[in-house]
N, C-alpha and C. Protein backbone atom coordinates (compact mmCIF):
# COMPACT_ATOMS: atom_id res chain seq x y z
N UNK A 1 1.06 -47.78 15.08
CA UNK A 1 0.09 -47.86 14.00
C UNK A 1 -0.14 -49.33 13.64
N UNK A 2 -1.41 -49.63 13.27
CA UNK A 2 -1.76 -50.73 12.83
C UNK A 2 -1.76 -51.34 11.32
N UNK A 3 -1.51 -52.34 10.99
CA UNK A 3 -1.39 -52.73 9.78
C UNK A 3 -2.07 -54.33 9.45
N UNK A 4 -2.14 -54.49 8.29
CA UNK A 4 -2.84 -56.04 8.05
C UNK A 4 -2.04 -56.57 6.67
N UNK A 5 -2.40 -58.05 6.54
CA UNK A 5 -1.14 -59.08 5.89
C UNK A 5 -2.61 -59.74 5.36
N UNK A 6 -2.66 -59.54 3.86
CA UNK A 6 -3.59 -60.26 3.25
C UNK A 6 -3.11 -61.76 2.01
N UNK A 7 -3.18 -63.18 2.44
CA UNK A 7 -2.13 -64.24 1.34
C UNK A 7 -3.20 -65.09 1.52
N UNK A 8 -3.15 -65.23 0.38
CA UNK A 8 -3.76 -67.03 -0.21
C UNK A 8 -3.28 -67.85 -0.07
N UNK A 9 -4.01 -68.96 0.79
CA UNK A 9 -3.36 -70.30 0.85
C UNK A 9 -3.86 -71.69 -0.02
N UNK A 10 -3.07 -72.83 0.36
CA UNK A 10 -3.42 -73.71 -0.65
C UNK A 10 -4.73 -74.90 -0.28
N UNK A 11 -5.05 -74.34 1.17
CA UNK A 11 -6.24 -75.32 1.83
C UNK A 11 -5.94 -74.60 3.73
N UNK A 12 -7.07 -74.86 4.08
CA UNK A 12 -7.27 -74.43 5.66
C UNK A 12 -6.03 -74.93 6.98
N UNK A 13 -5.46 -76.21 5.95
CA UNK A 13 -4.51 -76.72 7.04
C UNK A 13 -3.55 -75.74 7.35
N UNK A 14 -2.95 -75.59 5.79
CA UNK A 14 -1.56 -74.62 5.48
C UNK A 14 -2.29 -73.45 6.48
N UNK A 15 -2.94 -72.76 6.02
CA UNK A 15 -3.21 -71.21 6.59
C UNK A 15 -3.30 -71.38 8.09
N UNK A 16 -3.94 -72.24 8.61
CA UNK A 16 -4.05 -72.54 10.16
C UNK A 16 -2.42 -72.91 10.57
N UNK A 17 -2.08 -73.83 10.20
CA UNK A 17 -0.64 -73.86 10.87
C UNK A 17 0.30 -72.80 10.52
N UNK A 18 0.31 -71.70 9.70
CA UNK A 18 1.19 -70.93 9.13
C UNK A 18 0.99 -69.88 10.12
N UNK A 19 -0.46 -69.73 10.49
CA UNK A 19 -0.73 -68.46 11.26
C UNK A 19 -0.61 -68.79 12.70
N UNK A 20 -0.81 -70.10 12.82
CA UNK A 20 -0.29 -70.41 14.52
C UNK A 20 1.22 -70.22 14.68
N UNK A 21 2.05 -70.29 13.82
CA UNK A 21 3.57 -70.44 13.82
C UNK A 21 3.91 -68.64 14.21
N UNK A 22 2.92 -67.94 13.81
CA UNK A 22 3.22 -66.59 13.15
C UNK A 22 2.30 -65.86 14.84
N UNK A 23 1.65 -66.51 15.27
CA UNK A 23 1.15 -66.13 16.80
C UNK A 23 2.32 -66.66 17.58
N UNK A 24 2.27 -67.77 17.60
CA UNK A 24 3.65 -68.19 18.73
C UNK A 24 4.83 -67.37 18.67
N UNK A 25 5.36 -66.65 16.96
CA UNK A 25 5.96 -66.10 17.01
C UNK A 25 6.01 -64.26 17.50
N UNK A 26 5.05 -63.98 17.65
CA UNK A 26 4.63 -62.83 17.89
C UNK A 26 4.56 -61.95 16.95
N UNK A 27 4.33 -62.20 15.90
CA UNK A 27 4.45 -61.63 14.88
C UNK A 27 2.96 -61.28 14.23
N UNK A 28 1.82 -61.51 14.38
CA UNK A 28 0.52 -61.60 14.42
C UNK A 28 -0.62 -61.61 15.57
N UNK A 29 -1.59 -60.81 16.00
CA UNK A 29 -2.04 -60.59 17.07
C UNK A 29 -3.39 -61.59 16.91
N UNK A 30 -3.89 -61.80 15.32
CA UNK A 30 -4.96 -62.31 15.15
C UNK A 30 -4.98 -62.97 13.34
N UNK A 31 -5.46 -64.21 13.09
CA UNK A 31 -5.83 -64.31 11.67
C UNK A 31 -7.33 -65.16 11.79
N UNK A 32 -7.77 -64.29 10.46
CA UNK A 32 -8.84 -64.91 10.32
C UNK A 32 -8.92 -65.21 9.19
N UNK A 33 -9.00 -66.64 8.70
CA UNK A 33 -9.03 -67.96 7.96
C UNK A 33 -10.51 -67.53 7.45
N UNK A 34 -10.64 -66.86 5.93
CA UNK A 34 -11.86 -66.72 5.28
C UNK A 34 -12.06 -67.53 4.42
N UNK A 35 -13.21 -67.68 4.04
CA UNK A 35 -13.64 -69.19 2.92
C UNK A 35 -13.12 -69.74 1.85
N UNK A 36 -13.52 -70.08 1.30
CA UNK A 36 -12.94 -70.58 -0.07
C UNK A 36 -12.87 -69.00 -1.11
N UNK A 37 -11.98 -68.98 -1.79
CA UNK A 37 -11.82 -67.85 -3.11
C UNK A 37 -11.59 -68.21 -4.21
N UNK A 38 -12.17 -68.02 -5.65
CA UNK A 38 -11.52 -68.38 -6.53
C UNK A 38 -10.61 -67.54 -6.91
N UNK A 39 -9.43 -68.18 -7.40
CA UNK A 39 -8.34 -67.00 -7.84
C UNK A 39 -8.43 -67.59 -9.40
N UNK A 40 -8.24 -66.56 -10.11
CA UNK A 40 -8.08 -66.85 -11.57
C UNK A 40 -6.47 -65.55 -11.90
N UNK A 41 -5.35 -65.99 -12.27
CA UNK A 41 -4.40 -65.83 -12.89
C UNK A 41 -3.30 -65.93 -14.19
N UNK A 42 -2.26 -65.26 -14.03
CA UNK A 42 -1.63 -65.75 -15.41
C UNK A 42 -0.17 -65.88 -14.41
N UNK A 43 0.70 -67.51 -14.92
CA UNK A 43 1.55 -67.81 -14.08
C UNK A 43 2.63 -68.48 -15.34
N UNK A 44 3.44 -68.05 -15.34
CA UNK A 44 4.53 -68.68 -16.16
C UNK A 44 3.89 -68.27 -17.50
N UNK A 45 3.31 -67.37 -18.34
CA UNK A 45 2.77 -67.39 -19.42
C UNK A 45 1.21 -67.82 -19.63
N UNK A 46 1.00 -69.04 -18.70
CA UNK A 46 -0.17 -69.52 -19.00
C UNK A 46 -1.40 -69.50 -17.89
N UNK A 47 -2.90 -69.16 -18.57
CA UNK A 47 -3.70 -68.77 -17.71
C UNK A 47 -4.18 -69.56 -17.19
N UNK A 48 -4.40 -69.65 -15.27
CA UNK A 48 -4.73 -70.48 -14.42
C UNK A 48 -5.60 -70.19 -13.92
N UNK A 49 -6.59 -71.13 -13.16
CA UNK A 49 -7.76 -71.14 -11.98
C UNK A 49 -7.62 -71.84 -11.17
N UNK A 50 -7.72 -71.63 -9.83
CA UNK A 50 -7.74 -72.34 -8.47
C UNK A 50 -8.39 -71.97 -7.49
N UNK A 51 -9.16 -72.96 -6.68
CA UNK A 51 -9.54 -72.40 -5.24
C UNK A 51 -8.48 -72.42 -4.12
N UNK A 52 -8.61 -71.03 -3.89
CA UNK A 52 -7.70 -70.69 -2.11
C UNK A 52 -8.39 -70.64 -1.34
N UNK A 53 -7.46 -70.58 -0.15
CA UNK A 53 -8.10 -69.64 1.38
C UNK A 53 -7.41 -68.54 1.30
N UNK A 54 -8.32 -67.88 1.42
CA UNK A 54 -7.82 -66.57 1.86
C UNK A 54 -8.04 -66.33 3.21
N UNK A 55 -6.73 -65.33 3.87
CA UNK A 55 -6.64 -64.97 5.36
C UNK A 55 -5.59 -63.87 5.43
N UNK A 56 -6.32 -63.04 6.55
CA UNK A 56 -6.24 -61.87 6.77
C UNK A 56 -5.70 -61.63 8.10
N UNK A 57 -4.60 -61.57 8.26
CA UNK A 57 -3.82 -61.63 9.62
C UNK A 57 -3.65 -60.05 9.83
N UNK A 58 -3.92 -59.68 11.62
CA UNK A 58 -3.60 -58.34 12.06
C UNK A 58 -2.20 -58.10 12.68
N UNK A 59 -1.45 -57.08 12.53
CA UNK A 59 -0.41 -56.70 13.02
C UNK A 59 -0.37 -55.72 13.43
N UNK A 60 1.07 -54.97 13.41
CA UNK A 60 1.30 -53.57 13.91
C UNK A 60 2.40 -52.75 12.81
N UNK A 61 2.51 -51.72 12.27
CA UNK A 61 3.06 -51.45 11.22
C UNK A 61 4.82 -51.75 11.37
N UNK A 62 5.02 -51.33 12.78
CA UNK A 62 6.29 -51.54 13.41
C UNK A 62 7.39 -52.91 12.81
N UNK A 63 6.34 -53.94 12.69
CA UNK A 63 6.55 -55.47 12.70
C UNK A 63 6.35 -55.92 11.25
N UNK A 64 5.40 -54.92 10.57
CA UNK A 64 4.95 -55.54 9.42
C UNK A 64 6.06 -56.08 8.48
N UNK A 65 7.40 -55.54 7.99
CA UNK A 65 8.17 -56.02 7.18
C UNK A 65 8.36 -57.65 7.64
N UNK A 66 9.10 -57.32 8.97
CA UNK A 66 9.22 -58.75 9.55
C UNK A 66 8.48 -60.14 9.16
N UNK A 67 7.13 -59.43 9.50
CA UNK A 67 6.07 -60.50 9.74
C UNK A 67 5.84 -60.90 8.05
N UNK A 68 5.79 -60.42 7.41
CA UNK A 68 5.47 -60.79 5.49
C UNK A 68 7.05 -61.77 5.12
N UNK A 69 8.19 -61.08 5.66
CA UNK A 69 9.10 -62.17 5.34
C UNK A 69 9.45 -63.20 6.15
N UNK A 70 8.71 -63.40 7.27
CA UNK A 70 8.26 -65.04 7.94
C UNK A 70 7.46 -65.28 7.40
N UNK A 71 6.10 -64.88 6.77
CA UNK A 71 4.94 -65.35 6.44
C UNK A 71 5.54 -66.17 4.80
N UNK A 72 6.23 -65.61 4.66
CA UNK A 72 6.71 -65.74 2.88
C UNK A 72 7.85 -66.75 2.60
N UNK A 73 8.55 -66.42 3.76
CA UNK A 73 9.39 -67.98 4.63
C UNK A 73 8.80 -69.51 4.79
N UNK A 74 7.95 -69.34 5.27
CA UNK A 74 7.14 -70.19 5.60
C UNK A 74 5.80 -70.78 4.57
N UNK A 75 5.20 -70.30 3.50
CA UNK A 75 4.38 -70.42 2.66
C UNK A 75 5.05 -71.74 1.73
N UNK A 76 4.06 -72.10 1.66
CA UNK A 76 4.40 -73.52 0.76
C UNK A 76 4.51 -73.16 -0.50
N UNK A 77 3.73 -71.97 -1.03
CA UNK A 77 4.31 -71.77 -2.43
C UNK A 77 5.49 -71.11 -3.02
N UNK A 78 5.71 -71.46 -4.57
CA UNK A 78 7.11 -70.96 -4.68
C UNK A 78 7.27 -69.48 -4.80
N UNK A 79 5.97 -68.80 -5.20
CA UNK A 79 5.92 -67.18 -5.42
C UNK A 79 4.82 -67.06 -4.24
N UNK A 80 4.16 -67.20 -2.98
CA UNK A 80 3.37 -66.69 -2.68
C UNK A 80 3.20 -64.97 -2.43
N UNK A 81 1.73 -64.62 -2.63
CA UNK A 81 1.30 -63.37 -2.56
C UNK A 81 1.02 -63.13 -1.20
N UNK A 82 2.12 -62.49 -0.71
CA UNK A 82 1.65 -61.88 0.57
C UNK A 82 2.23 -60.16 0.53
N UNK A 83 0.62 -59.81 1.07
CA UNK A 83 0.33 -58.29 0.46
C UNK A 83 0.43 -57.51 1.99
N UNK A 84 1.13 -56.52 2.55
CA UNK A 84 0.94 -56.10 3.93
C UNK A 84 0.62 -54.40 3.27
N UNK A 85 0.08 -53.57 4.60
CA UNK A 85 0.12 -52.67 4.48
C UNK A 85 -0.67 -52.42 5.93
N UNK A 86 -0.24 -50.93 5.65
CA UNK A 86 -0.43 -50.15 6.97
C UNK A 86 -2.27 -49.43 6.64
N UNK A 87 -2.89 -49.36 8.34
CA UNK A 87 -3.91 -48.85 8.35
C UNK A 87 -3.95 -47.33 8.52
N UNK A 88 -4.89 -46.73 7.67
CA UNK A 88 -5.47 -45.37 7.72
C UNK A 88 -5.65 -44.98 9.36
N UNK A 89 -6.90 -45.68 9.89
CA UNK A 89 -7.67 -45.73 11.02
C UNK A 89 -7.84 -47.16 11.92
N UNK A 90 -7.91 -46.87 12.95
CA UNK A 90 -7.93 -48.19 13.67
C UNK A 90 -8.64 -47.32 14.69
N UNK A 91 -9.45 -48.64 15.50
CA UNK A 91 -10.05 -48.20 17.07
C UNK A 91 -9.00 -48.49 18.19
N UNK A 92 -9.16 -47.41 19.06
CA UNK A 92 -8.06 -47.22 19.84
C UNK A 92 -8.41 -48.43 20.47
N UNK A 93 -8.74 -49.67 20.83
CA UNK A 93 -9.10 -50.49 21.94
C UNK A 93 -8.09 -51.81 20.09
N UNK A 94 -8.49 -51.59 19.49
CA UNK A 94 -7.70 -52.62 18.43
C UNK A 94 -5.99 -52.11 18.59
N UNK A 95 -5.72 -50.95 18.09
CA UNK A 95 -4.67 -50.42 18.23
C UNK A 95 -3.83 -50.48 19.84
N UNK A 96 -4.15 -50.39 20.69
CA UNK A 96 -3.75 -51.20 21.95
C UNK A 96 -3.35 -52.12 21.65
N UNK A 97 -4.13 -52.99 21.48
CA UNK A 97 -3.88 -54.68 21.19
C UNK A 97 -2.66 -55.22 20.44
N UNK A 98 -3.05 -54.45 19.30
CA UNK A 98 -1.65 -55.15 18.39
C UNK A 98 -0.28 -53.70 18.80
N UNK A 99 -0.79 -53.07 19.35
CA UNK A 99 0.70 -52.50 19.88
C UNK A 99 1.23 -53.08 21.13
N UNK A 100 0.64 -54.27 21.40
CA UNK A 100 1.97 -54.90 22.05
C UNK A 100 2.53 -55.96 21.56
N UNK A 101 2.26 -56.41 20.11
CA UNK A 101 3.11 -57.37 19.42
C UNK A 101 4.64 -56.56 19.50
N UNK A 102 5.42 -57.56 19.45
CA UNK A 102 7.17 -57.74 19.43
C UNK A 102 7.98 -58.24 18.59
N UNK A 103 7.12 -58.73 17.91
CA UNK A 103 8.20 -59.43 16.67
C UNK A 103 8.48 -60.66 17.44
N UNK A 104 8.74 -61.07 18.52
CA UNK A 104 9.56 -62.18 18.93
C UNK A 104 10.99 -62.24 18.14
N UNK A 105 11.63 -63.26 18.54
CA UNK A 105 12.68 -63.40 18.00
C UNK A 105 12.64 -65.09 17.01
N UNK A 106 13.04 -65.01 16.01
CA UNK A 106 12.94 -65.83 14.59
C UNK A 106 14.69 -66.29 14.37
């Protein structure tokens, strides 16, 4: 079964090198680095605004724990939001694909 890893980053560099670390590792079959987002929050008590990247990395449900606590390992922030979950439906030609991720070894 297929699954996806949705986290905000702090600029295109972070998210690009985080998700290349996370391909080499086999832990991600694909990310795609989406535009700018505004996030508006409440952090320590007090209410914040910032622009992220947001990116949307594909996996396999098998791997998913794994892959969120490298991704969360690796995140430059001190709480980052990294959200995984498993897919309803997938196309069998996608589902192939990320069923041969492995986790690699970390």
């Amino acid at each position: 079964m297929s699954a996806l890893i949705y986290c905000p980053f702090p600029d295109r560099e972070a998210a690009r090198a985080i998700a290349n670390q996370l391909l080499d590792e086999k832990l991600i079959a694909c990310a795609n680095i989406l535009g700018v987002v505004e996030s508006i929050f409440d952090w320590n008590g007090e209410r914040g605004a910032d622009e992220e990247v947001g990116v949307l990395m594909k996996t396999n449900v098998r791997i998913l724990e794994k892959a969120v606590r490298r991704l969360s390992d690796l995140h430059p922030y001190e709480v980052p939001a990294v959200l995984g979950w498993s897919c309803d439906a997938v196309g069998r030609e996608a589902a192939a694909w990320l069923e041969k991720l492995d986790g690699g070894e970390v």
